[in-house]
C-alpha atoms as a PDB file:
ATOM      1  CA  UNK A   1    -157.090  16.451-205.507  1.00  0.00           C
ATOM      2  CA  UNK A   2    -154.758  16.236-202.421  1.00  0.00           C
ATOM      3  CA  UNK A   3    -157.745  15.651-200.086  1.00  0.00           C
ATOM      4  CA  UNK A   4    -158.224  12.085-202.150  1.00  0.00           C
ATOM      5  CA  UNK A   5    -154.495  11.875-202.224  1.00  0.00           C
ATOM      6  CA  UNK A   6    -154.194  12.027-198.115  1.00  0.00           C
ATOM      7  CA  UNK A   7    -157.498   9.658-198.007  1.00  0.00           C
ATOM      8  CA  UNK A   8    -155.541   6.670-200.035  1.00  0.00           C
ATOM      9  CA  UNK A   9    -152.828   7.449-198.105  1.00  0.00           C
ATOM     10  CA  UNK A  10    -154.615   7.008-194.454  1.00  0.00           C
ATOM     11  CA  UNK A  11    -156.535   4.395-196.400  1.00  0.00           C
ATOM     12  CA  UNK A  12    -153.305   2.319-197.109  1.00  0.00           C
ATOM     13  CA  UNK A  13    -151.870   3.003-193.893  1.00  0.00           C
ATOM     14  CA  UNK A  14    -154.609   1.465-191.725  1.00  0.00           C
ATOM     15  CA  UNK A  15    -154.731  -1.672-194.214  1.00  0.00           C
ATOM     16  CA  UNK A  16    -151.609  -2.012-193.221  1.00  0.00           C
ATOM     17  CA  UNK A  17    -152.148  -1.531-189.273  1.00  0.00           C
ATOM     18  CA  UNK A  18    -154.812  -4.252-189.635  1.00  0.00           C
ATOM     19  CA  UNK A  19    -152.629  -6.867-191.214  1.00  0.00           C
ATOM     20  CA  UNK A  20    -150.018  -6.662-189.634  1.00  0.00           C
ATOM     21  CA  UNK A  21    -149.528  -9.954-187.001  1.00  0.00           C
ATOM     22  CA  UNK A  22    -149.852  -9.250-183.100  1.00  0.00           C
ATOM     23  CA  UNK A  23    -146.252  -9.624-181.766  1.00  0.00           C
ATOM     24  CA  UNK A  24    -145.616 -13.031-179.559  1.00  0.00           C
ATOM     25  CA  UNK A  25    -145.837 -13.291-176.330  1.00  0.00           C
ATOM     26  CA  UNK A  26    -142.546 -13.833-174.430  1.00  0.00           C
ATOM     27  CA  UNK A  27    -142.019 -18.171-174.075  1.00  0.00           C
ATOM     28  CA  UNK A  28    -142.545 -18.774-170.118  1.00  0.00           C
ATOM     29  CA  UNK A  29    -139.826 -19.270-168.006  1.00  0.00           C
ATOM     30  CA  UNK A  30    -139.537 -23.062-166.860  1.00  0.00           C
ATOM     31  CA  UNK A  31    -140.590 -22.745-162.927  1.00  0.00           C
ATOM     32  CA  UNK A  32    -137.635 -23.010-160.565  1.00  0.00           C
ATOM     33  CA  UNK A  33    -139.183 -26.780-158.672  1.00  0.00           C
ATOM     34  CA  UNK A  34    -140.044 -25.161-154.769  1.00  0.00           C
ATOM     35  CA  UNK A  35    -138.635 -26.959-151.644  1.00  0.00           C
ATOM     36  CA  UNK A  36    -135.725 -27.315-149.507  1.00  0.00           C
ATOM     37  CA  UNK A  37    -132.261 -27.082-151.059  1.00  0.00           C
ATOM     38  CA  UNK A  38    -129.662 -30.137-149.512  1.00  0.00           C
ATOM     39  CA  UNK A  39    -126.223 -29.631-150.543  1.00  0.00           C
ATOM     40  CA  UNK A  40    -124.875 -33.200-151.649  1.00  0.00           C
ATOM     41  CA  UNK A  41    -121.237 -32.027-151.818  1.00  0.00           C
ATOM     42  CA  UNK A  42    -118.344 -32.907-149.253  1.00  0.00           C
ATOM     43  CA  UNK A  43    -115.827 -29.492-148.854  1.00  0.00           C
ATOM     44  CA  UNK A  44    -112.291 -29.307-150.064  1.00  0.00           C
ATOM     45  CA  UNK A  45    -109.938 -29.133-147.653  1.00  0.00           C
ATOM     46  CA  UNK A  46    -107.413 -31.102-146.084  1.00  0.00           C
ATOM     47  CA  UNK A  47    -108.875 -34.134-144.956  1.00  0.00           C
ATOM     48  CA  UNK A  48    -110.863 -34.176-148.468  1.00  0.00           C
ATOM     49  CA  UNK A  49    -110.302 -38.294-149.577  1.00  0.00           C
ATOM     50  CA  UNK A  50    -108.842 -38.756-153.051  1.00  0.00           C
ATOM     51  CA  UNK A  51    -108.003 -41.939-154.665  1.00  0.00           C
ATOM     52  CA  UNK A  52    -104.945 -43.421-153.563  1.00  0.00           C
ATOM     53  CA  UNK A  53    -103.418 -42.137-156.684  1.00  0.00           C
ATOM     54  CA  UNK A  54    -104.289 -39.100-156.936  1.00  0.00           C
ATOM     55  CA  UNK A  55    -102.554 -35.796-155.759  1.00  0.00           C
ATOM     56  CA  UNK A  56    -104.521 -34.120-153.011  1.00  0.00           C
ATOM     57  CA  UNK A  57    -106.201 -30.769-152.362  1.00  0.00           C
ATOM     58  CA  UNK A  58    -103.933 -28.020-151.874  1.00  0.00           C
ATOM     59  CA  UNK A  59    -104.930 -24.338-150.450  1.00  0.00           C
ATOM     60  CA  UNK A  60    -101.825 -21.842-150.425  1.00  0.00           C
ATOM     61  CA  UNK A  61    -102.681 -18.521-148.241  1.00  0.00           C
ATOM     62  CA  UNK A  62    -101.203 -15.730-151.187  1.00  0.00           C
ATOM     63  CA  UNK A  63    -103.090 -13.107-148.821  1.00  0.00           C
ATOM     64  CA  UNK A  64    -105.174 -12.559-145.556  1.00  0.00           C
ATOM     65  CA  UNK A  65    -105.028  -8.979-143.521  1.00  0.00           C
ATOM     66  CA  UNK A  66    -105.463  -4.996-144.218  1.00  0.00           C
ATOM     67  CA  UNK A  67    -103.230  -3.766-146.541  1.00  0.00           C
ATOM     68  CA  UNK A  68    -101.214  -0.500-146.504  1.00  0.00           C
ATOM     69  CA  UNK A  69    -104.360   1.014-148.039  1.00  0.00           C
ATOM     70  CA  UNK A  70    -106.390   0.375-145.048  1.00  0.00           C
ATOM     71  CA  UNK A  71    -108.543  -2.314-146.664  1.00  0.00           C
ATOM     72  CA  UNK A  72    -108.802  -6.118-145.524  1.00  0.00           C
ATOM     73  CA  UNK A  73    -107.814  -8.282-148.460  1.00  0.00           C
ATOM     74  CA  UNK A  74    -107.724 -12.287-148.577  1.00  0.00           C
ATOM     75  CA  UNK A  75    -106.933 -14.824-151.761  1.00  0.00           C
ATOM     76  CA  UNK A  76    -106.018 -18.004-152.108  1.00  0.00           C
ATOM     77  CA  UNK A  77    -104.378 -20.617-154.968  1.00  0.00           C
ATOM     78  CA  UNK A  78    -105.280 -24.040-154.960  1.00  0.00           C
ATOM     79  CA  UNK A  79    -104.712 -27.189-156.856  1.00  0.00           C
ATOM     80  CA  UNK A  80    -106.059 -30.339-156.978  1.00  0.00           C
ATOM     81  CA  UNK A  81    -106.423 -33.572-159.176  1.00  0.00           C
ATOM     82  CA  UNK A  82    -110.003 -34.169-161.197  1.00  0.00           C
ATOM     83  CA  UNK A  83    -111.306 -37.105-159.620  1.00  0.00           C
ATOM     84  CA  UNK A  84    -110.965 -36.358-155.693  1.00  0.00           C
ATOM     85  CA  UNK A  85    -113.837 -34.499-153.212  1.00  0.00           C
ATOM     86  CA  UNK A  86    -117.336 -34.807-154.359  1.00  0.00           C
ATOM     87  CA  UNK A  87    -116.534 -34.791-158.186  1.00  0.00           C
ATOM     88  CA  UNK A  88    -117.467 -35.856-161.701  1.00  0.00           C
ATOM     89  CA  UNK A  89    -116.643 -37.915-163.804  1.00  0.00           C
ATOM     90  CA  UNK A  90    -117.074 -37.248-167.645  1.00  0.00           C
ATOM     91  CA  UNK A  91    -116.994 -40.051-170.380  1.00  0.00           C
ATOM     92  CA  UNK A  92    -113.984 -39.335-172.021  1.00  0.00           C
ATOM     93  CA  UNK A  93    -112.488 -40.690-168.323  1.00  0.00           C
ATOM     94  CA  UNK A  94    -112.709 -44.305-170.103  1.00  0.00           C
ATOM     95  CA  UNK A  95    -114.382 -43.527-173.446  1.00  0.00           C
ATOM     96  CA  UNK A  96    -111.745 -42.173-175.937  1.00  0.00           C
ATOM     97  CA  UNK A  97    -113.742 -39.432-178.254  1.00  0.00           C
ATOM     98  CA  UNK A  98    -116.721 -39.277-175.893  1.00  0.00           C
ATOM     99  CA  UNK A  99    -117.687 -36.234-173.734  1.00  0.00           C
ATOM    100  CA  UNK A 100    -115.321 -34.183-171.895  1.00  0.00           C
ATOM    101  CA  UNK A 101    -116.784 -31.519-168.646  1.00  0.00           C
ATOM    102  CA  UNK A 102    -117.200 -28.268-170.453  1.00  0.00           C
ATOM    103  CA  UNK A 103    -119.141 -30.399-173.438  1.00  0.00           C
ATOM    104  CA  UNK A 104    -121.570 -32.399-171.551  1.00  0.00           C
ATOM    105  CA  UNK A 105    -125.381 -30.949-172.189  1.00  0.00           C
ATOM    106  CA  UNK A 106    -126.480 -29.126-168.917  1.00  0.00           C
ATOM    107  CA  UNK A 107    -129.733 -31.175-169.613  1.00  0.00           C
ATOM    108  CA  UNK A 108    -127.942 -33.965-168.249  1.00  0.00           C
ATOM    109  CA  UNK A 109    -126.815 -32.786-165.123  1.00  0.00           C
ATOM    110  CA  UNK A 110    -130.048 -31.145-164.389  1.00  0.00           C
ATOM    111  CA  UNK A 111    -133.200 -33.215-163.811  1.00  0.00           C
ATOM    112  CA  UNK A 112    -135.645 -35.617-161.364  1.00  0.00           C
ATOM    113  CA  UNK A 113    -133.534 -37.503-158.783  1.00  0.00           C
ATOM    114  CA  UNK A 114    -134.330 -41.365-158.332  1.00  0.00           C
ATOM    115  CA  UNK A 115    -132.537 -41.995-155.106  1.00  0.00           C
ATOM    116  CA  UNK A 116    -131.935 -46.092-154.224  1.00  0.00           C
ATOM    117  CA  UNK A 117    -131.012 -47.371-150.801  1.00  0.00           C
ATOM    118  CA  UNK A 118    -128.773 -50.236-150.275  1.00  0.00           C
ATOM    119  CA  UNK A 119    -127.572 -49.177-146.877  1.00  0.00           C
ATOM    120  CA  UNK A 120    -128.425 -52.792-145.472  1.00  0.00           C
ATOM    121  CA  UNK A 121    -126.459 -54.577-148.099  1.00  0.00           C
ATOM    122  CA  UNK A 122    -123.696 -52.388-147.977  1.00  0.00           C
ATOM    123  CA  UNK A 123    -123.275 -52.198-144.594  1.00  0.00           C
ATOM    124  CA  UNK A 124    -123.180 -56.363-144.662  1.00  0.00           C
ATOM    125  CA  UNK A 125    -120.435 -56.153-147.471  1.00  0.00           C
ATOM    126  CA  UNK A 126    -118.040 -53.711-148.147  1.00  0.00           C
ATOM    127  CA  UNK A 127    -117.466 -55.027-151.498  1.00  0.00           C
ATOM    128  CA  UNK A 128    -120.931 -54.709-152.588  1.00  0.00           C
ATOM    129  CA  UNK A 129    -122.290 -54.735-156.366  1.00  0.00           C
ATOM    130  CA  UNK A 130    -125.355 -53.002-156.978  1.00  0.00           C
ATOM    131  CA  UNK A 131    -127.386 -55.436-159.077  1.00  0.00           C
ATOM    132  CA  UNK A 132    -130.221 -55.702-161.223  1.00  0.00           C
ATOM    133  CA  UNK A 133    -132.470 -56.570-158.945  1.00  0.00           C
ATOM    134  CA  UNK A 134    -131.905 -53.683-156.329  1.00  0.00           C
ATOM    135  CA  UNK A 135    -133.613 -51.209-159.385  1.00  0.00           C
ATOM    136  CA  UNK A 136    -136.583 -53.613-160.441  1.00  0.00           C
ATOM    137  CA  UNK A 137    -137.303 -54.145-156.502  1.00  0.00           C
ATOM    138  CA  UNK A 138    -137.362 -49.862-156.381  1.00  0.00           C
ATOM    139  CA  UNK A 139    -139.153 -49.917-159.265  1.00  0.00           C
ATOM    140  CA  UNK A 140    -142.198 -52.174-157.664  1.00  0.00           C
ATOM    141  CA  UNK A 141    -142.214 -50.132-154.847  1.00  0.00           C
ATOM    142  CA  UNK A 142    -141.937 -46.737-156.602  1.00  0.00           C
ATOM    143  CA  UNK A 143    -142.723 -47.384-160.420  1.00  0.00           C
ATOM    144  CA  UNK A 144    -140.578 -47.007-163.429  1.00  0.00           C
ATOM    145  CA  UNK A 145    -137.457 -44.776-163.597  1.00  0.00           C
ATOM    146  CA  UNK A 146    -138.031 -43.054-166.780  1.00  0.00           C
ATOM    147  CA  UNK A 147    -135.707 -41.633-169.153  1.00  0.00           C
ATOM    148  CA  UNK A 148    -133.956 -38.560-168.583  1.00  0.00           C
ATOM    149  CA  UNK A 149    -133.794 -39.434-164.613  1.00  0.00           C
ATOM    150  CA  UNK A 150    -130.728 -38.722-162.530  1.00  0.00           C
ATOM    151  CA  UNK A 151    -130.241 -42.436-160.778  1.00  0.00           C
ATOM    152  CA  UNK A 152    -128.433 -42.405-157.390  1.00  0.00           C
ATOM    153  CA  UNK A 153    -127.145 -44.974-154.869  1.00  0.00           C
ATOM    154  CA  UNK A 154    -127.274 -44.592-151.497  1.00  0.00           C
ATOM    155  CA  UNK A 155    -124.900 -47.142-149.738  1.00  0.00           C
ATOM    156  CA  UNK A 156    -124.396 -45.300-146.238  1.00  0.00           C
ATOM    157  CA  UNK A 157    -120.283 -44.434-146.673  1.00  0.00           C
ATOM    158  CA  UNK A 158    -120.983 -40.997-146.841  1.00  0.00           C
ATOM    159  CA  UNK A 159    -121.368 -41.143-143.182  1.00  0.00           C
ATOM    160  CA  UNK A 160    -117.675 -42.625-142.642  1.00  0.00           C
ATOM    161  CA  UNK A 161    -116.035 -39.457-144.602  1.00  0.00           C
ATOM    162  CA  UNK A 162    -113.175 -38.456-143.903  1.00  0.00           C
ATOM    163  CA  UNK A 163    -111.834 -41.327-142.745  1.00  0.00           C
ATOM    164  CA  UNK A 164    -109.967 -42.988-145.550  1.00  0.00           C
ATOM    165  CA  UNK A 165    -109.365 -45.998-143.636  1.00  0.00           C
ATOM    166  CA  UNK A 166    -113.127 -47.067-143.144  1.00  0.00           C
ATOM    167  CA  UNK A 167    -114.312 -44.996-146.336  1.00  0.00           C
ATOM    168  CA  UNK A 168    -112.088 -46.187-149.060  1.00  0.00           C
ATOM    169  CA  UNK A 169    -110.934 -49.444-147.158  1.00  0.00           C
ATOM    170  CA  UNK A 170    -107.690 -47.872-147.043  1.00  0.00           C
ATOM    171  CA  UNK A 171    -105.769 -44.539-145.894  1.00  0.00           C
ATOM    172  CA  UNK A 172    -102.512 -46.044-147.135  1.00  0.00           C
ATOM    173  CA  UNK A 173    -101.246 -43.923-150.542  1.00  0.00           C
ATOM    174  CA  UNK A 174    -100.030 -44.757-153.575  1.00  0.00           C
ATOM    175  CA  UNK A 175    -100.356 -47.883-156.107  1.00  0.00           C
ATOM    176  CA  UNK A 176     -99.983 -50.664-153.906  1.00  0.00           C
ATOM    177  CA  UNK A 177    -103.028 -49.112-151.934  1.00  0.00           C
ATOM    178  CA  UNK A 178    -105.398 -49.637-154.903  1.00  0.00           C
ATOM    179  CA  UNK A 179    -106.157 -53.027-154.559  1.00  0.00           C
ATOM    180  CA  UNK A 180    -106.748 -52.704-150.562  1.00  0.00           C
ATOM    181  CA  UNK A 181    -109.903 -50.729-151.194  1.00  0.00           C
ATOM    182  CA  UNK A 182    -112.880 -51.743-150.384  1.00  0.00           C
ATOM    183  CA  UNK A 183    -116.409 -49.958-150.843  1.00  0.00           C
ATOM    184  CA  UNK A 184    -119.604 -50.631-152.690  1.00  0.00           C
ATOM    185  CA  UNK A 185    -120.312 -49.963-156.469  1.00  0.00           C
ATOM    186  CA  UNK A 186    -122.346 -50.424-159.553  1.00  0.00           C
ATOM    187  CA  UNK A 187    -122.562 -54.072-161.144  1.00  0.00           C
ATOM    188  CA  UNK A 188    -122.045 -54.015-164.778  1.00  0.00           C
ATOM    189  CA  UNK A 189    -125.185 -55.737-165.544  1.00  0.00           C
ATOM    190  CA  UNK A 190    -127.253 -52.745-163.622  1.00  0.00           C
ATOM    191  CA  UNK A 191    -125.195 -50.330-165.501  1.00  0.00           C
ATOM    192  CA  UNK A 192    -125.791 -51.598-168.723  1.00  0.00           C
ATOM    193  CA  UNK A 193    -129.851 -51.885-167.652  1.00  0.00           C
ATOM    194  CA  UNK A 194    -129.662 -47.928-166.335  1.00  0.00           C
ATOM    195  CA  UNK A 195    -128.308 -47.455-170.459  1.00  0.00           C
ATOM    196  CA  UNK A 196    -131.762 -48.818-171.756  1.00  0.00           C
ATOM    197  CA  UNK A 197    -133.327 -46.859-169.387  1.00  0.00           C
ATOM    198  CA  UNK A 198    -131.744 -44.124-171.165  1.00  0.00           C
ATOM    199  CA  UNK A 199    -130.832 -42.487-168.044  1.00  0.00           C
ATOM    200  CA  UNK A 200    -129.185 -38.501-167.913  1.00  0.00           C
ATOM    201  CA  UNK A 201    -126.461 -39.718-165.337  1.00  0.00           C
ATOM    202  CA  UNK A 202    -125.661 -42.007-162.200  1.00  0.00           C
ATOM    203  CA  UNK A 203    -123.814 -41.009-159.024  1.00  0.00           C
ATOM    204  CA  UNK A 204    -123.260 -42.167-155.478  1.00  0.00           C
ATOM    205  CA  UNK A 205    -122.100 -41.969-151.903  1.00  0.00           C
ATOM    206  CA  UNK A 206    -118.834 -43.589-152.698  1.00  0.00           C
ATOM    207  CA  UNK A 207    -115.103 -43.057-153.977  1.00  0.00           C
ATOM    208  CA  UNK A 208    -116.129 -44.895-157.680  1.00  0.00           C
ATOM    209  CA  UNK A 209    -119.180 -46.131-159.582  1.00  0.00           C
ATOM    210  CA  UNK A 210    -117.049 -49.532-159.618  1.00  0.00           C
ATOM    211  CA  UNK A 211    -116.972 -51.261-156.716  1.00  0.00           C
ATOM    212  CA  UNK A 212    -112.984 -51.170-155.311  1.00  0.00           C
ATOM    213  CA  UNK A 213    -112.113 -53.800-155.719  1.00  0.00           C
ATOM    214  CA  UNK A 214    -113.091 -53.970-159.624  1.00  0.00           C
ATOM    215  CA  UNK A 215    -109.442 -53.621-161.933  1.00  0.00           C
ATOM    216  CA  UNK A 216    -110.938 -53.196-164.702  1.00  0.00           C
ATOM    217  CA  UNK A 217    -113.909 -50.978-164.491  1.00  0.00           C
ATOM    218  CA  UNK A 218    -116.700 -52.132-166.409  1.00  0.00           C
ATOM    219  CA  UNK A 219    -119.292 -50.094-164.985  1.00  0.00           C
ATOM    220  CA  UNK A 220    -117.418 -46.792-165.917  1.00  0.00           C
ATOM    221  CA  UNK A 221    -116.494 -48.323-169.481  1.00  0.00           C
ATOM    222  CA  UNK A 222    -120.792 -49.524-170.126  1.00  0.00           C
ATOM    223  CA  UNK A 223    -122.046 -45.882-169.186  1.00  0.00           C
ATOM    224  CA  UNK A 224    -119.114 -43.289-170.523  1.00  0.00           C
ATOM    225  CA  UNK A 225    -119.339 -45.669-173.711  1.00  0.00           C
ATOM    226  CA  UNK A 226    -122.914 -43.939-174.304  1.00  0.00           C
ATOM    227  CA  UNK A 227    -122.050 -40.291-172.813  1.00  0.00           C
ATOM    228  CA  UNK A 228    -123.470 -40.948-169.597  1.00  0.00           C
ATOM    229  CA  UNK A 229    -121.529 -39.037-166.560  1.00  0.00           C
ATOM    230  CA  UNK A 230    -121.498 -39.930-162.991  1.00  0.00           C
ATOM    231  CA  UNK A 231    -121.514 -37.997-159.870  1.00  0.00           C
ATOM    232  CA  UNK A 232    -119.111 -39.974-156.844  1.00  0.00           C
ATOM    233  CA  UNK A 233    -118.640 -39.241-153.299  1.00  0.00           C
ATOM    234  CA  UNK A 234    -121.952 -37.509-152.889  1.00  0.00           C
ATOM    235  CA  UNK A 235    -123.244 -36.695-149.653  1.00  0.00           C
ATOM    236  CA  UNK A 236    -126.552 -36.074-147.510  1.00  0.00           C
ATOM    237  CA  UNK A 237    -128.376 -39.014-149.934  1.00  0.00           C
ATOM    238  CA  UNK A 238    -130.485 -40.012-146.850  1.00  0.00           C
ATOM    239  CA  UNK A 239    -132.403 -36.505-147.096  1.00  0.00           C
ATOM    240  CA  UNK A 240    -133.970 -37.189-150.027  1.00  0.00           C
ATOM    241  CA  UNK A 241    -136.872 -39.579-150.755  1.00  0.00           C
ATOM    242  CA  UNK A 242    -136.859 -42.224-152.921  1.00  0.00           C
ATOM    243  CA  UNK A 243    -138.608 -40.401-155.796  1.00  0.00           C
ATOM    244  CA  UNK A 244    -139.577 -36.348-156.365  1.00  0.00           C
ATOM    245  CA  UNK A 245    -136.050 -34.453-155.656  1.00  0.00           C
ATOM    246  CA  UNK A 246    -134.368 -32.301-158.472  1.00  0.00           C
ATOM    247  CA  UNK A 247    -130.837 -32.732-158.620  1.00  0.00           C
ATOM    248  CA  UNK A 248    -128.697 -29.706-159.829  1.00  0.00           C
ATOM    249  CA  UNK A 249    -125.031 -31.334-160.193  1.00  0.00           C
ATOM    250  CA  UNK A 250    -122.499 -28.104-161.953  1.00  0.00           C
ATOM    251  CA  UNK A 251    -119.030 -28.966-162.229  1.00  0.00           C
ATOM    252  CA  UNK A 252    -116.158 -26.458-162.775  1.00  0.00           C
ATOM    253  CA  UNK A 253    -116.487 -26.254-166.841  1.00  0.00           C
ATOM    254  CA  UNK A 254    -112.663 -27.438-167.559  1.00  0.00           C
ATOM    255  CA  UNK A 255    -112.194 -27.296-171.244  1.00  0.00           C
ATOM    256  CA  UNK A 256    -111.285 -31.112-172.178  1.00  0.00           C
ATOM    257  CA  UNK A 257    -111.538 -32.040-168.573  1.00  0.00           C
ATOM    258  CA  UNK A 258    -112.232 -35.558-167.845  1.00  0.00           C
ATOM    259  CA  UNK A 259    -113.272 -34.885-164.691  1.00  0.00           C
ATOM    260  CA  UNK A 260    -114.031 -31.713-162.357  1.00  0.00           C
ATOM    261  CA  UNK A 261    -114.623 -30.908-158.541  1.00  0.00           C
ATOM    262  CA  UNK A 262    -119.041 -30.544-158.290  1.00  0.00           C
ATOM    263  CA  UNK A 263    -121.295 -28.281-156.314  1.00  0.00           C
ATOM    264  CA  UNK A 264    -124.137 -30.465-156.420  1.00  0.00           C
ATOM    265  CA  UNK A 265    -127.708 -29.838-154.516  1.00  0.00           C
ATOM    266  CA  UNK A 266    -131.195 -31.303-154.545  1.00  0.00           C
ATOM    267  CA  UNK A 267    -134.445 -29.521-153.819  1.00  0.00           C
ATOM    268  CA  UNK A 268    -136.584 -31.878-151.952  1.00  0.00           C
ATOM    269  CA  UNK A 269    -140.539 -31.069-152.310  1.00  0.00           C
ATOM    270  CA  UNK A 270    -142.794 -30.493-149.054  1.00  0.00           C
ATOM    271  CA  UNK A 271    -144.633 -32.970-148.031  1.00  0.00           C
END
């Protein structure tokens, strides 16, 4: 009797062996794209160029030699404003309700890299306005920016940073200064296009997505209105082709920030 008991048993336990599901294999990790990494940020420091609002970067020495311990020790504090320095901007900047930096989706600041050049016209006209026309001509020559793509404008002022005078138009400070700048930007009618394009998020190689001499912004008010961010005063634009980078853009995640200093870098393919 209890050698059929332990057969039903073994019985029962290999049914069960065989039914049971194989366990799922672990979900692939997305590869890491392979190339050379180009840092598109400008440093903090002194000569950093903020608006002429804005209050500048600060660095205050706290500590910098051995201690009584014997060990060498350094720290800093530092302030700054939000929009100064290679930075972005989040919606909420001129979109009340709309994203702030620690809630935009990391999806959007991570993706393929559609990089346009208006170096000629900008370097013709300070006062520049990207239009329509500068994305469908890129988009004959390179084919369709798709959704989800990380637009950028190269305009060529990258390459006059630091000086404030021939970068901004201006190094004077303060209110009166605002309306002496003068640097390229993003026509409303191409930001409104890159919005049906559905794009992740815009940036450029200038102080503003707005030209500066806009007052009243409409290129920042068309894209924050529909959560998408922008990237200014990006650097090293002219090492990247036109299509095929991956842009990386983090900003420091300030809760309710409306705008954050950015480490941002591209990995270019090989050729």
């Amino acid at each position: 009797m209890r050698r059929v008991a332990f057969a039903l048993l073994a019985a029962a336990a290999s049914a069960c062996t065989a039914a049971a599901p194989p366990a799922p294999a672990p979900a692939a990790s997305p590869a890491w794209p392979a190339g050379t990494l180009v840092d598109l940020s400008h440093a903090y420091g002194d000569d950093t160029v903020f608006w002429p609002t804005a209050e500048s970067f600060k660095l205050d020495r706290v500590a910098d030699g051995v201690t009584e311990k014997g060990y060498y020790y350094a720290a800093n504090n530092f302030a700054s404003s939000e929009h100064g320095g290679t930075h972005i901007d989040a919606p909420v900047h001129f979109a009340k309700g709309h994203l702030a930096v620690d809630a935009i989706p990391l999806e959007q600041l991570i993706g393929p890299a559609i990089v346009v050049d208006v170096t000629a016209a900008s370097g013709q006209n300070a006062d520049y306005q990207i239009p329509v026309s500068d994305l469908t001509a890129w988009e004959r020559e390179h084919g369709a920016i798709e959704s989800g793509a990380i637009v950028l404008f190269r305009t060529g002022f990258s390459g006059r940073w630091p000086d404030a005078a021939r970068y901004l138009g201006t190094a004077d400070r303060g209110d009166a200064a605002v309306a002496k700048l003068h640097f390229p930007g993003l026509h409303p009618d191409a930001a409104k296009w890159l919005v049906d394009r559905k794009v992740h998020a815009v940036g450029l190689d200038t102080a503003s997505i707005d030209y500066g001499q806009s007052t009243i912004y409409e290129s920042h008010r068309v894209l924050y209105e529909h959560d998408i961010p922008a990237f200014e005063n990006l650097t090293n634009l002219d090492r990247l082709p036109a299509r095929g980078a991956h842009v990386v853009a983090l900003p420091m995640k300030i809760k309710g920030g409306t705008g954050a200093p950015l480490r941002a870098i591209a990995i270019v393919p090989a050729r």
